[in-house]
Protein backbone atom coordinates (compact mmCIF):
# COMPACT_ATOMS: atom_id res chain seq x y z
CA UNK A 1 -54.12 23.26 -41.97
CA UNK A 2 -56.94 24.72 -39.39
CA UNK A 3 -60.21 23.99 -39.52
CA UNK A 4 -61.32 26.81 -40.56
CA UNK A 5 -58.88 26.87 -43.86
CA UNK A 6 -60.47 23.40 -44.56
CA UNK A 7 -61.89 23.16 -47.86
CA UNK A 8 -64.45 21.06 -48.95
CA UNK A 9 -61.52 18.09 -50.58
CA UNK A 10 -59.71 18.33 -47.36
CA UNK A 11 -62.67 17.80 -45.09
CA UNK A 12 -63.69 14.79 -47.43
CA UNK A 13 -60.57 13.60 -47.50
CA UNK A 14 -59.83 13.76 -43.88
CA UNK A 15 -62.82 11.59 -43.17
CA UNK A 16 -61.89 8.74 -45.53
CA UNK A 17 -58.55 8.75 -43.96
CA UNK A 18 -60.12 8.88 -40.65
CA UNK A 19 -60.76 4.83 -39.46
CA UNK A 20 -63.39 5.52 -37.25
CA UNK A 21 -66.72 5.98 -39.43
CA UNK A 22 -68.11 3.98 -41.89
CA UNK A 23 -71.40 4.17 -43.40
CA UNK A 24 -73.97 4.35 -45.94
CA UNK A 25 -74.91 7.53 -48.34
CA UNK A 26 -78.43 6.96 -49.70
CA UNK A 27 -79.54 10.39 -51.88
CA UNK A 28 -82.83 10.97 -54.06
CA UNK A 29 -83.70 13.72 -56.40
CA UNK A 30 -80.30 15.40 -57.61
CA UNK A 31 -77.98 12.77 -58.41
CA UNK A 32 -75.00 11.77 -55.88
CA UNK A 33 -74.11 14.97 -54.63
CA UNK A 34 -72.70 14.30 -51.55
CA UNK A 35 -70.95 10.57 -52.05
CA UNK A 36 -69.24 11.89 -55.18
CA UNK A 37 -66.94 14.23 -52.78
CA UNK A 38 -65.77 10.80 -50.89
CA UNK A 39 -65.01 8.82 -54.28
CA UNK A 40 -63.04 12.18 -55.94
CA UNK A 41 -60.68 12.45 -53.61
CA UNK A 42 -60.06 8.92 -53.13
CA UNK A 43 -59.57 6.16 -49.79
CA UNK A 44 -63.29 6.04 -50.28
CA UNK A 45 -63.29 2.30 -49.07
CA UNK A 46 -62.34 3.44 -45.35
CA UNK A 47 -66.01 5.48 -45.55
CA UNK A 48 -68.12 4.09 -47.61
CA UNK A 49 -69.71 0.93 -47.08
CA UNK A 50 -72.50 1.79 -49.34
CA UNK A 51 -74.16 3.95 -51.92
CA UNK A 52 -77.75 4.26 -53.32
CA UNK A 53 -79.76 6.52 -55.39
CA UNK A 54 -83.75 5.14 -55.37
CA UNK A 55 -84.55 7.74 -57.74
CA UNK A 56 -87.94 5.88 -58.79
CA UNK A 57 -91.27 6.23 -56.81
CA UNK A 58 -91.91 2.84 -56.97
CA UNK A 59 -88.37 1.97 -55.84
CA UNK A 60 -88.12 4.26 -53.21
CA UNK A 61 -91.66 3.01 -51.67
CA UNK A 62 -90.32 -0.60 -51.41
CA UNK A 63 -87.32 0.47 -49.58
CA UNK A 64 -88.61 2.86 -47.53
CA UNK A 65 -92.14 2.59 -47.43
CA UNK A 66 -94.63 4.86 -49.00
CA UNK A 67 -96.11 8.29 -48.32
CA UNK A 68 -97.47 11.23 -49.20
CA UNK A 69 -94.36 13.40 -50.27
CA UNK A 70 -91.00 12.68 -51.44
CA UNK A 71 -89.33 15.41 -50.40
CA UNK A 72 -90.25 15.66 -46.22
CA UNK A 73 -88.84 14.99 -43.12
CA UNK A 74 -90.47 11.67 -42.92
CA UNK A 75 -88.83 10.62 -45.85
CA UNK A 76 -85.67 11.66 -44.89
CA UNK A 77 -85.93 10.00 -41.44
CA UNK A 78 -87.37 6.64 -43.36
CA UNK A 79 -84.05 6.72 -45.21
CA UNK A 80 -82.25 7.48 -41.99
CA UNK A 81 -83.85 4.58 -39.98
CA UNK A 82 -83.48 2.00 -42.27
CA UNK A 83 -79.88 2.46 -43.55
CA UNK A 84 -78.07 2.78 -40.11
CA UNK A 85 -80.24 -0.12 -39.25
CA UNK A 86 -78.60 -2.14 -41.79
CA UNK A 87 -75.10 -1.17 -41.36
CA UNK A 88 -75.66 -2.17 -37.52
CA UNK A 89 -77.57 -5.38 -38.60
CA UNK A 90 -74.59 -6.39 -41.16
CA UNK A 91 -71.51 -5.15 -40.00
CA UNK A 92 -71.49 -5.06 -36.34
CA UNK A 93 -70.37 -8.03 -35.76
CA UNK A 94 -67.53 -8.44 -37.68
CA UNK A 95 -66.66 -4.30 -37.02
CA UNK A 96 -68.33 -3.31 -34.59
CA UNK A 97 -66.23 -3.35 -31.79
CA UNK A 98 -63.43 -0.60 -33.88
CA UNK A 99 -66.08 1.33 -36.09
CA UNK A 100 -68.57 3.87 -35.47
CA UNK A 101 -71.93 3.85 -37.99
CA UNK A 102 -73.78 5.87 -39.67
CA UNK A 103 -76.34 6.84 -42.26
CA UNK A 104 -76.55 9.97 -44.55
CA UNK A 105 -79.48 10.39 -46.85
CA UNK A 106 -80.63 13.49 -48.94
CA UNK A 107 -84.01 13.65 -50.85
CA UNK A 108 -84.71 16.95 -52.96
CA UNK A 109 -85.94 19.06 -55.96
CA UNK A 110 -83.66 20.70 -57.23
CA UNK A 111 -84.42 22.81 -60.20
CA UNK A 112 -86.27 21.13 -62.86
CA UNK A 113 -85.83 21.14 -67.24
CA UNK A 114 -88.91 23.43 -67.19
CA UNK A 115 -87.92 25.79 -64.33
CA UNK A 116 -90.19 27.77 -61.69
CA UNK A 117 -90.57 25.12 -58.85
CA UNK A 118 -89.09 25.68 -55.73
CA UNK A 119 -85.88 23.93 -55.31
CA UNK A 120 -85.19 22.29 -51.60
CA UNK A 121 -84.58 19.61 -50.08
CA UNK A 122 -84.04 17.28 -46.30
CA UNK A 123 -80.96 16.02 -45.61
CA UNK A 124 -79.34 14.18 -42.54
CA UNK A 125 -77.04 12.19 -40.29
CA UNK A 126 -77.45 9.53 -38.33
CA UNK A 127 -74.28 8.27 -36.41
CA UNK A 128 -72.43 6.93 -33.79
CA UNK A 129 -69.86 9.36 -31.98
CA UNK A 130 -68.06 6.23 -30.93
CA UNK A 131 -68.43 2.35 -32.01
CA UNK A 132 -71.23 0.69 -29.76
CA UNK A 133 -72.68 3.88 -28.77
CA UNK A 134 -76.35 5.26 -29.22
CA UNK A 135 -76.94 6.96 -32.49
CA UNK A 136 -77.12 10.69 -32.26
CA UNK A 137 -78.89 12.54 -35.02
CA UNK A 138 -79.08 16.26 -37.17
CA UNK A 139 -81.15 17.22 -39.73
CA UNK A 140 -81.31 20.35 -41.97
CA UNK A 141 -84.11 21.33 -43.97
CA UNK A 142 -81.89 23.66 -47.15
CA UNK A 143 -83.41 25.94 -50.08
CA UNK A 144 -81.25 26.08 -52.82
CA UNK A 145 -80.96 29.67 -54.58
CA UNK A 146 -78.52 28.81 -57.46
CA UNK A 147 -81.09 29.24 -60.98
CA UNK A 148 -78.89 26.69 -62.83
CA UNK A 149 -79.50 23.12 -61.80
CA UNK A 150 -75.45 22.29 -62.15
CA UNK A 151 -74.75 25.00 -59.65
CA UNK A 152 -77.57 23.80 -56.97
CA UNK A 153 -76.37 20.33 -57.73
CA UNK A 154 -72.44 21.45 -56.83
CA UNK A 155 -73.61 23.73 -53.83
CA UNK A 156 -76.07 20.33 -52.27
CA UNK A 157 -72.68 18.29 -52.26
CA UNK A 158 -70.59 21.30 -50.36
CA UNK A 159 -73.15 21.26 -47.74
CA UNK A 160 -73.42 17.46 -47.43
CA UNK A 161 -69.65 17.61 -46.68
CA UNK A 162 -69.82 20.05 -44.67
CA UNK A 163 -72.67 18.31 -42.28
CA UNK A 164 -70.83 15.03 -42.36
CA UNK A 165 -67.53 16.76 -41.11
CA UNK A 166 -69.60 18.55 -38.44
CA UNK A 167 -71.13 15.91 -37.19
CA UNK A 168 -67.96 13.74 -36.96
CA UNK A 169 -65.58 16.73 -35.67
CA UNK A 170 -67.93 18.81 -34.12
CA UNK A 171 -70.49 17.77 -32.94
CA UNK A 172 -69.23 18.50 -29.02
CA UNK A 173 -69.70 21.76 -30.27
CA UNK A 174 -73.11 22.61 -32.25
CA UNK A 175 -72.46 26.25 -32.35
CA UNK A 176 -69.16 25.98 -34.27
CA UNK A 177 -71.12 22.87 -36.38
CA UNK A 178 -73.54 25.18 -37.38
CA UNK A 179 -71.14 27.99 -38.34
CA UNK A 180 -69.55 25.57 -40.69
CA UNK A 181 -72.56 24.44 -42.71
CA UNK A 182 -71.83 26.90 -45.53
CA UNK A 183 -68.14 27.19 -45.58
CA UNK A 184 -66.99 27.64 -49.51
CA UNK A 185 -70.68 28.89 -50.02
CA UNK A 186 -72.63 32.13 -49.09
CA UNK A 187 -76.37 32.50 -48.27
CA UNK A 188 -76.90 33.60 -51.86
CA UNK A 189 -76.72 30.18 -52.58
CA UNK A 190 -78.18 28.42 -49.97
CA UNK A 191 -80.11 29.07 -46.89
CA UNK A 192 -80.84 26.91 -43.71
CA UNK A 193 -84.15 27.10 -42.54
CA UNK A 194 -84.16 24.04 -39.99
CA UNK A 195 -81.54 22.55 -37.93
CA UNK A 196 -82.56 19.58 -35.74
CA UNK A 197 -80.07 18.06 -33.19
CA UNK A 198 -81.47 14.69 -31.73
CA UNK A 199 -80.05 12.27 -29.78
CA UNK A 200 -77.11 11.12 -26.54
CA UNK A 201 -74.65 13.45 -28.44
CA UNK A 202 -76.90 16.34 -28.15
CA UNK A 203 -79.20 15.74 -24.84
CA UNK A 204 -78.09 19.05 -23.46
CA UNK A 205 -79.16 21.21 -26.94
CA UNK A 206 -82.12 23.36 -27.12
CA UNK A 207 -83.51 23.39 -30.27
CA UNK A 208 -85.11 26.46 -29.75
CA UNK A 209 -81.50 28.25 -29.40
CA UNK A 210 -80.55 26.13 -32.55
CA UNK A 211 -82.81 28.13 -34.63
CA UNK A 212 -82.49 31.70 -33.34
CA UNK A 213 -78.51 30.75 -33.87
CA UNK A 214 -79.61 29.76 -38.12
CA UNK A 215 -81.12 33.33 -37.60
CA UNK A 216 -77.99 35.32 -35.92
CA UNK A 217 -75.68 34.13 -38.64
CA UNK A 218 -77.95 34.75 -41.38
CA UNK A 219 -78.45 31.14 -42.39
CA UNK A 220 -82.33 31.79 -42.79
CA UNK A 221 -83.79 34.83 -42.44
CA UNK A 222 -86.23 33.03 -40.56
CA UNK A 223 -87.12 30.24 -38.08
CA UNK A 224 -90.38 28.57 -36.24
CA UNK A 225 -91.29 26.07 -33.86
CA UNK A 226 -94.50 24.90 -32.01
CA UNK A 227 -95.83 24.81 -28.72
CA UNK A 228 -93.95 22.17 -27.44
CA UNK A 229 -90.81 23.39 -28.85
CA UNK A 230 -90.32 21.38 -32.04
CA UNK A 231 -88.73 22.81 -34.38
CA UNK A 232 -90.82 23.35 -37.63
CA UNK A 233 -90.57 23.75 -41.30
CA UNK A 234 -92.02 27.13 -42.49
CA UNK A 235 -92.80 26.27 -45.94
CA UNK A 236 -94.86 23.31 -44.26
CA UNK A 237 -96.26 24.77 -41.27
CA UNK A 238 -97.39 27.85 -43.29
CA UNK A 239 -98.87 25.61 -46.42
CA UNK A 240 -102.17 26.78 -47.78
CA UNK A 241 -103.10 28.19 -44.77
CA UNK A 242 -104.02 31.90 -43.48
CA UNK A 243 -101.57 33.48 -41.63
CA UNK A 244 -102.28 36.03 -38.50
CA UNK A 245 -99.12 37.36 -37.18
CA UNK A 246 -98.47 39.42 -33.96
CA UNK A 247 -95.73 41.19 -33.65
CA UNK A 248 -93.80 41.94 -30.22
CA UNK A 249 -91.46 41.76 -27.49
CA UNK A 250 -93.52 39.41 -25.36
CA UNK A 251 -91.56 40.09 -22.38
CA UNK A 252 -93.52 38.95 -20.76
CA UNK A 253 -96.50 38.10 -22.69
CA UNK A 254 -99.67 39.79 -20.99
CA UNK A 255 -103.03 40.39 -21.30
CA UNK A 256 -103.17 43.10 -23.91
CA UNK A 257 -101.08 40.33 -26.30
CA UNK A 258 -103.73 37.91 -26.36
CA UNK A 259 -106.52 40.53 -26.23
CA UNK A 260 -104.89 41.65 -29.55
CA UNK A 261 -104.79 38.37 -31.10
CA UNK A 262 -108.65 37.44 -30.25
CA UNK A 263 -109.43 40.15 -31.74
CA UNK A 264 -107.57 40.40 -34.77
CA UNK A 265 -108.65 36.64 -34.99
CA UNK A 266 -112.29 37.62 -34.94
CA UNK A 267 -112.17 40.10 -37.93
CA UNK A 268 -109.26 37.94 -39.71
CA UNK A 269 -111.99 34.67 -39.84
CA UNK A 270 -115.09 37.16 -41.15
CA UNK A 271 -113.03 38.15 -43.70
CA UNK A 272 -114.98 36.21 -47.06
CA UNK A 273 -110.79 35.19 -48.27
CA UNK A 274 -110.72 33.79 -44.83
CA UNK A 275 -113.68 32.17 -44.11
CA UNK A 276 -113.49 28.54 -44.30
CA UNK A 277 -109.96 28.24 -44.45
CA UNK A 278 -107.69 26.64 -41.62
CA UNK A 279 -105.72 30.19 -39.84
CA UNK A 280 -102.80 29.74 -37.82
CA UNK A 281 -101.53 32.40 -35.26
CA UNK A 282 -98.24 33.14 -34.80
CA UNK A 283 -96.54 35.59 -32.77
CA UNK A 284 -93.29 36.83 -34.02
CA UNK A 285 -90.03 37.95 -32.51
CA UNK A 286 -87.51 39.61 -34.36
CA UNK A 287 -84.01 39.92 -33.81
CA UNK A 288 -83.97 43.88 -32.69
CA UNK A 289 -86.62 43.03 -30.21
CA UNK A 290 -84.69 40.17 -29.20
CA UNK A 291 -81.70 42.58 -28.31
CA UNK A 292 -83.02 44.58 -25.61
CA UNK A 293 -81.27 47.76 -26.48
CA UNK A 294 -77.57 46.13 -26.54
CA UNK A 295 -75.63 44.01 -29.00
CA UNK A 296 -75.67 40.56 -27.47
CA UNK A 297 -79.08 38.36 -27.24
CA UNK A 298 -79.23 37.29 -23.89
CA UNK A 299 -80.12 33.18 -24.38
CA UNK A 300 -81.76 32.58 -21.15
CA UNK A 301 -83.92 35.57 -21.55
CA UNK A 302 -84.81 34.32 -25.26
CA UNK A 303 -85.62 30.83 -23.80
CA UNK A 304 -87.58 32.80 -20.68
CA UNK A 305 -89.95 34.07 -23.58
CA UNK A 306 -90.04 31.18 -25.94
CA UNK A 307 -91.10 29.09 -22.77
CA UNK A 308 -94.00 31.37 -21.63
CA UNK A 309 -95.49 31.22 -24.91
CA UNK A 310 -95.29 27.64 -25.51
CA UNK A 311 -97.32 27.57 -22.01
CA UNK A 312 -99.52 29.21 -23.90
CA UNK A 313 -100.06 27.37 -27.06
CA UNK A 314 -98.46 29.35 -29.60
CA UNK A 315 -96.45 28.84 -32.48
CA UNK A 316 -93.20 31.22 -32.24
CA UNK A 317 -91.25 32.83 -35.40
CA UNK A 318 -88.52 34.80 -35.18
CA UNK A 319 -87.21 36.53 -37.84
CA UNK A 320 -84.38 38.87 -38.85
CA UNK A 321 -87.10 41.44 -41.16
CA UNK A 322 -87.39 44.21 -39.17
CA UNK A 323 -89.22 45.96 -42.51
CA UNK A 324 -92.67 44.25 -41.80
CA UNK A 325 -93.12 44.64 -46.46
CA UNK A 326 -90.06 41.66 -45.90
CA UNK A 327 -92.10 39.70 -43.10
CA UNK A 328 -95.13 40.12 -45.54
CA UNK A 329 -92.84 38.83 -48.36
CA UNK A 330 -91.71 36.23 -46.59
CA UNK A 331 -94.77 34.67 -45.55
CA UNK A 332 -96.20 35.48 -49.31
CA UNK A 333 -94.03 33.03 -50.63
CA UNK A 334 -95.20 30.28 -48.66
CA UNK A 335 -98.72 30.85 -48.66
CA UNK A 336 -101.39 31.51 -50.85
CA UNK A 337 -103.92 32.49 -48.72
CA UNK A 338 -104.74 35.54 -46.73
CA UNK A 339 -102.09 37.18 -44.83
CA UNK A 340 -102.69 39.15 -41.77
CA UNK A 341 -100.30 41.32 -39.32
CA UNK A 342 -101.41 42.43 -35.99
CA UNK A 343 -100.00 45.67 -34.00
CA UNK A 344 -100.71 48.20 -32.42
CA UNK A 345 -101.19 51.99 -32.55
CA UNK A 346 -97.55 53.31 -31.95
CA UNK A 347 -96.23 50.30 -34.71
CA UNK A 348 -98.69 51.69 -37.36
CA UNK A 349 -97.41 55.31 -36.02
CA UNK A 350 -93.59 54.31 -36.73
CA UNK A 351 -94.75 52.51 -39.76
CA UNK A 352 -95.55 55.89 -41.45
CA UNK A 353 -91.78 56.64 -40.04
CA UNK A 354 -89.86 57.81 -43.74
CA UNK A 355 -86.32 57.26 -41.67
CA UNK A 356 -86.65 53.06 -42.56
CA UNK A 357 -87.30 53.34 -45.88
CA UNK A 358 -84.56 54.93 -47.63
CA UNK A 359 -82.76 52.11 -48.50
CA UNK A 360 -85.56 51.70 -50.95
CA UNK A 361 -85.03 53.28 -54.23
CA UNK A 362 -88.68 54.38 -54.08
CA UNK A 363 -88.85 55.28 -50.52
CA UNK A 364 -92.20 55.02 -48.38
CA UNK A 365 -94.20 54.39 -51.71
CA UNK A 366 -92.58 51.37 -52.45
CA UNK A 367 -92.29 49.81 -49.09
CA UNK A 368 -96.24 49.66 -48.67
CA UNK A 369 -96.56 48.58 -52.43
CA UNK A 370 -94.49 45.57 -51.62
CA UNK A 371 -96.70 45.46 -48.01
CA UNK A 372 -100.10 45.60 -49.37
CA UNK A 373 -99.62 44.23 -52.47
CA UNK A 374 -101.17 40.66 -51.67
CA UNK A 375 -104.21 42.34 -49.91
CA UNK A 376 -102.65 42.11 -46.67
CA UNK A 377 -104.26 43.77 -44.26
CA UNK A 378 -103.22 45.83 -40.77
CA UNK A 379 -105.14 44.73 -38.03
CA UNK A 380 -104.53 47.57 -35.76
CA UNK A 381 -105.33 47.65 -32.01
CA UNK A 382 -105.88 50.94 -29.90
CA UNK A 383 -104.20 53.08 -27.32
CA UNK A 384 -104.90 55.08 -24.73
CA UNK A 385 -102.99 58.07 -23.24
CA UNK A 386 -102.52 57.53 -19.40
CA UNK A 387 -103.18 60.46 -18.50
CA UNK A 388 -105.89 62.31 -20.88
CA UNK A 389 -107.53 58.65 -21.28
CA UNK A 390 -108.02 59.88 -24.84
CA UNK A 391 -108.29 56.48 -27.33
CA UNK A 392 -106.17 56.71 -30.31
CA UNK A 393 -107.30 54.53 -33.05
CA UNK A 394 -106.87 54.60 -37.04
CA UNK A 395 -109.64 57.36 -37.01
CA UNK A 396 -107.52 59.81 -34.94
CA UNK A 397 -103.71 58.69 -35.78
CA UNK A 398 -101.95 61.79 -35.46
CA UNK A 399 -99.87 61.41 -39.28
CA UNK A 400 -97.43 63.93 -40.81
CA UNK A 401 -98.56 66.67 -43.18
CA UNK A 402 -97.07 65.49 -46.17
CA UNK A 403 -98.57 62.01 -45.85
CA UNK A 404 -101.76 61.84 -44.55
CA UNK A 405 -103.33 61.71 -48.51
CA UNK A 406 -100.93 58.19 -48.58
CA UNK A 407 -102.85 57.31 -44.96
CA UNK A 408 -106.24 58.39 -45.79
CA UNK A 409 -105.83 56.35 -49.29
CA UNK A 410 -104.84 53.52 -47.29
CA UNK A 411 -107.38 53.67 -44.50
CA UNK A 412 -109.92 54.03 -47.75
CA UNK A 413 -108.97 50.78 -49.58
CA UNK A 414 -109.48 49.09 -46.29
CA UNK A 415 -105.38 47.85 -45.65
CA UNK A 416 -106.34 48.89 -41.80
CA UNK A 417 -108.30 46.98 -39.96
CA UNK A 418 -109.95 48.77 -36.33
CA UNK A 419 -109.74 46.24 -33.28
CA UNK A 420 -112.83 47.97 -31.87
CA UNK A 421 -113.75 44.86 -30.20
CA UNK A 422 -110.83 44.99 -27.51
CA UNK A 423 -111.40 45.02 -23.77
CA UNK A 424 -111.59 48.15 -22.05
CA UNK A 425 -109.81 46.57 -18.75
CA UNK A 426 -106.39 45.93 -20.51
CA UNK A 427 -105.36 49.06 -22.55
CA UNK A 428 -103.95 49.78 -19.25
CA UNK A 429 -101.17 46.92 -19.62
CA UNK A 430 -98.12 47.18 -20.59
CA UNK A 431 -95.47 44.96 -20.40
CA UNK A 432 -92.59 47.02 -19.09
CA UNK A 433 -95.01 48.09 -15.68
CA UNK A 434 -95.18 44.25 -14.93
CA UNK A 435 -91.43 44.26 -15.51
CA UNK A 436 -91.40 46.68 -13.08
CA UNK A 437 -93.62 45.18 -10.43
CA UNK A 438 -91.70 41.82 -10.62
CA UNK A 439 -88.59 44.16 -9.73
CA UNK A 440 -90.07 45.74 -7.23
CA UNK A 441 -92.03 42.82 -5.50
CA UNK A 442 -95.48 43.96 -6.55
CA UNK A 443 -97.53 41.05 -6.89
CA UNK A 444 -100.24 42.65 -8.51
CA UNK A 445 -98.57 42.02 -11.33
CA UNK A 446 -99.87 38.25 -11.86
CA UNK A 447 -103.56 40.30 -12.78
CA UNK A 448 -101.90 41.46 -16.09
CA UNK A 449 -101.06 38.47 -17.55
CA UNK A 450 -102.59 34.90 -17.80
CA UNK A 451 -102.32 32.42 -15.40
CA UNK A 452 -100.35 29.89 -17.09
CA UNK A 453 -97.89 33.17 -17.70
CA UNK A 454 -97.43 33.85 -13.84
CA UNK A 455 -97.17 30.76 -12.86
CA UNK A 456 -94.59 29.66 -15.03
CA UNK A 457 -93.21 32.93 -13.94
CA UNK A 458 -92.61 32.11 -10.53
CA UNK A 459 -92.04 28.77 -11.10
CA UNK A 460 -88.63 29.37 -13.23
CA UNK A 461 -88.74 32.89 -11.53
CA UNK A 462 -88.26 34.62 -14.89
CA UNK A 463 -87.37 38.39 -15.08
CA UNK A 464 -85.73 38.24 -11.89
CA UNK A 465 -88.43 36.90 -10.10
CA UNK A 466 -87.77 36.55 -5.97
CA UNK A 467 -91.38 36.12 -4.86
């Protein structure tokens, strides 16, 4: 049988028969998903040297030490820690020498007697490729999406399986490991928002390229990480907290980006829902502008952008919702608070575009229902014409006939926002002239984008850089 005809008794299976691992399943919060796989199929003693549920509070504090949520990645790594440490601690000596360690643990929510919570969970690996050796690590952050409990319960143990088998059989190749975290399910059932691969088994894996890969094979129609590249959470990072998001290519990031943000940032934090409350930027790259016109996303180019913004402090998101009433969605369901997009003229001119809307049974209407409908708000930033020098702004937007009563109602209830507090000097910038002047050996390029932008720039000499 191929791997890929393996189902999820014959990967079990396969491990127990397989003498090399042995370890510990520790799960909390849906019953023992995961280690009841290894015990149905039987040879269970060749895997499992142990098996715990501390499904109290109290319990679970003692073991692992308290904090402030059950269900988080420090949790999950607390389990981690401490149960590979045993095995090492008890076993090695007497096994150590033929056996490989590790630790699996779980802690989640799945759905509850009463219904409505949100239903996800941590779960992870930590193991030994090869008896003696370092530990390596991966963690997945999954939402479950089954509305019985029995099904979530059935779908947490496929994927627990599936992570142990990957990390045993494949982890020499993540990209295949990752590919295989949902076999015998779909992404109707469960989706992957973060994959973390730590570790000597995994030195040479970006991160970054983890999560725009959960992204490509629709695994999560989403994915963030930080400034210094780690990967993060979105239901976390996003918690309670107002959300300003810029759209764009970013390649590269320039002047006119960051001009954008300031000033979106400025009106965002006078906004009475906003003031007081802790914002957090983000600019966002989807997977179209990720493409570059062709059908293939070009990695190092991906990681060329990713590393330019992290030089500049920002948290990235990229995202597969083209439709920015699914970005707005998105974000609406992890935050309460204000939600804010940033663009500019020509986006809020394609936005009034009826061609991307009639997949929706209601067309245009219902796409900026579902946009506006949590008082989101456009902050919209100007342009001018190159040649006339005329300024187009949300006063002037040239709209079709048969819509501008929908604009003018919109520009009325205040869903656009005018960035009339943008610097003259850069509505002269785009990115595709400095593009074209790194091509071309124009230096007078660096002038339209910040420092820490051109120097990374030619340091990595990005874009084709020969300086």
């Amino acid at each position: 049988m191929s791997e890929q005809d393996l189902d999820t008794h014959h990967k079990a299976l396969k491990i127990n028969l397989d003498p090399r691992w042995y370890g510990t399943f520790a799960e909390i919060g849906a019953g023992q998903e995961v280690v009841r796989w290894f015990f149905r199929v039987g040879a269970a003693a060749g895997t499992v040297a142990k098996s715990i549920s501390a499904y109290d509070m109290i319990v679970s504090d003692a073991i692992y030490g308290s904090g402030d949520r059950y269900v988080s990645r420090d949790r999950l790594q607390a389990m981690l820690d401490r149960e590979f440490m045993l095995n090492v601690d008890r076993l090695s000596e007497k096994r150590g020498d033929t056996t490989a360690f590790f630790a699996f643990a779980d802690t989640v929510v799945a759905r509850s007697f009463k219904g409505g919570n949100e239903c996800h969970g941590w779960m992870g690996i930590k193991f030994q490729s090869r008896p003696r050796d370092e530990p390596s690590q991966i963690l997945i952050h999954v939402r479950m999406l089954d509305t019985e409990a029995s099904l979530q319960q059935e779908a947490l143990g496929v994927v627990g399986v599936n992570l142990l088998y990957g990390a045993f059989f494949l982890h020499h190749e993540p990209d295949l490991l990752i590919e295989s975290l949902l076999d015998k399910l779909t992404t109707g059932r469960i989706e992957i928002d973060v994959i973390e691969f730590r570790g000597i088994e995994f030195r040479s894996v970006d991160n970054r390229l983890i999560s725009l890969k959960l992204v490509q094979l629709g695994l999560s129609g989403a994915a963030m990480f930080g400034a210094t590249g780690e990967i993060l959470q979105p239901s976390e990072a996003l918690y309670k907290k107002a959300v300003l998001v810029e759209r764009g290519s970013f390649r590269p990031p320039t002047h006119v980006n960051f001009d954008m943000l300031e000033c979106a940032l400025e009106k965002f934090s006078n906004d009475p829902a906003v003031a007081g409350k802790q914002v957090l930027p983000i600019f966002e790259l989807t997977m179209r502008n990720l493409l570059n016109g062709g059908d293939e996303i070009d990695r190092r180019d991906f990681l060329a952008r990713a590393d330019l913004l992290a030089a500049c402090g920002m948290t990235v998101l990229i995202s597969d919702y083209f439709e920015y009433y699914r970005l707005a969605a998105y974000l609406a369901w992890r935050t309460r608070e204000r939600i804010g997009i940033v663009l500019g003229v020509p986006s809020l001119s394609e936005l009034f575009d009826e061609k991307y809307y009639t997949q929706l049974p209601g067309g245009i209407l219902e796409s900026f229902g579902r946009l506006f409908k949590n008082d989101l708000k456009l902050y919209v930033y100007p342009l001018r014409d190159g040649k006339a020098k005329a300024l187009t702004t949300i006063e002037n937007l040239p709209v079709a006939p048969e819509l501008k009563k929908l604009y003018g109602y919109l520009a009325d209830r205040g869903s656009f926002v005018d960035l009339d507090n943008f610097k003259q000097e850069y509505l002269s910038i785009f990115s595709r002239d400095v593009l074209k002047k790194i091509a071309a050996g124009d230096e007078s390029w660096r002038e339209m984008v910040p420092q820490g932008v051109s120097d990374l720039i030619v340091k990595r000499r990005f874009f084709g850089y020969n300086g």
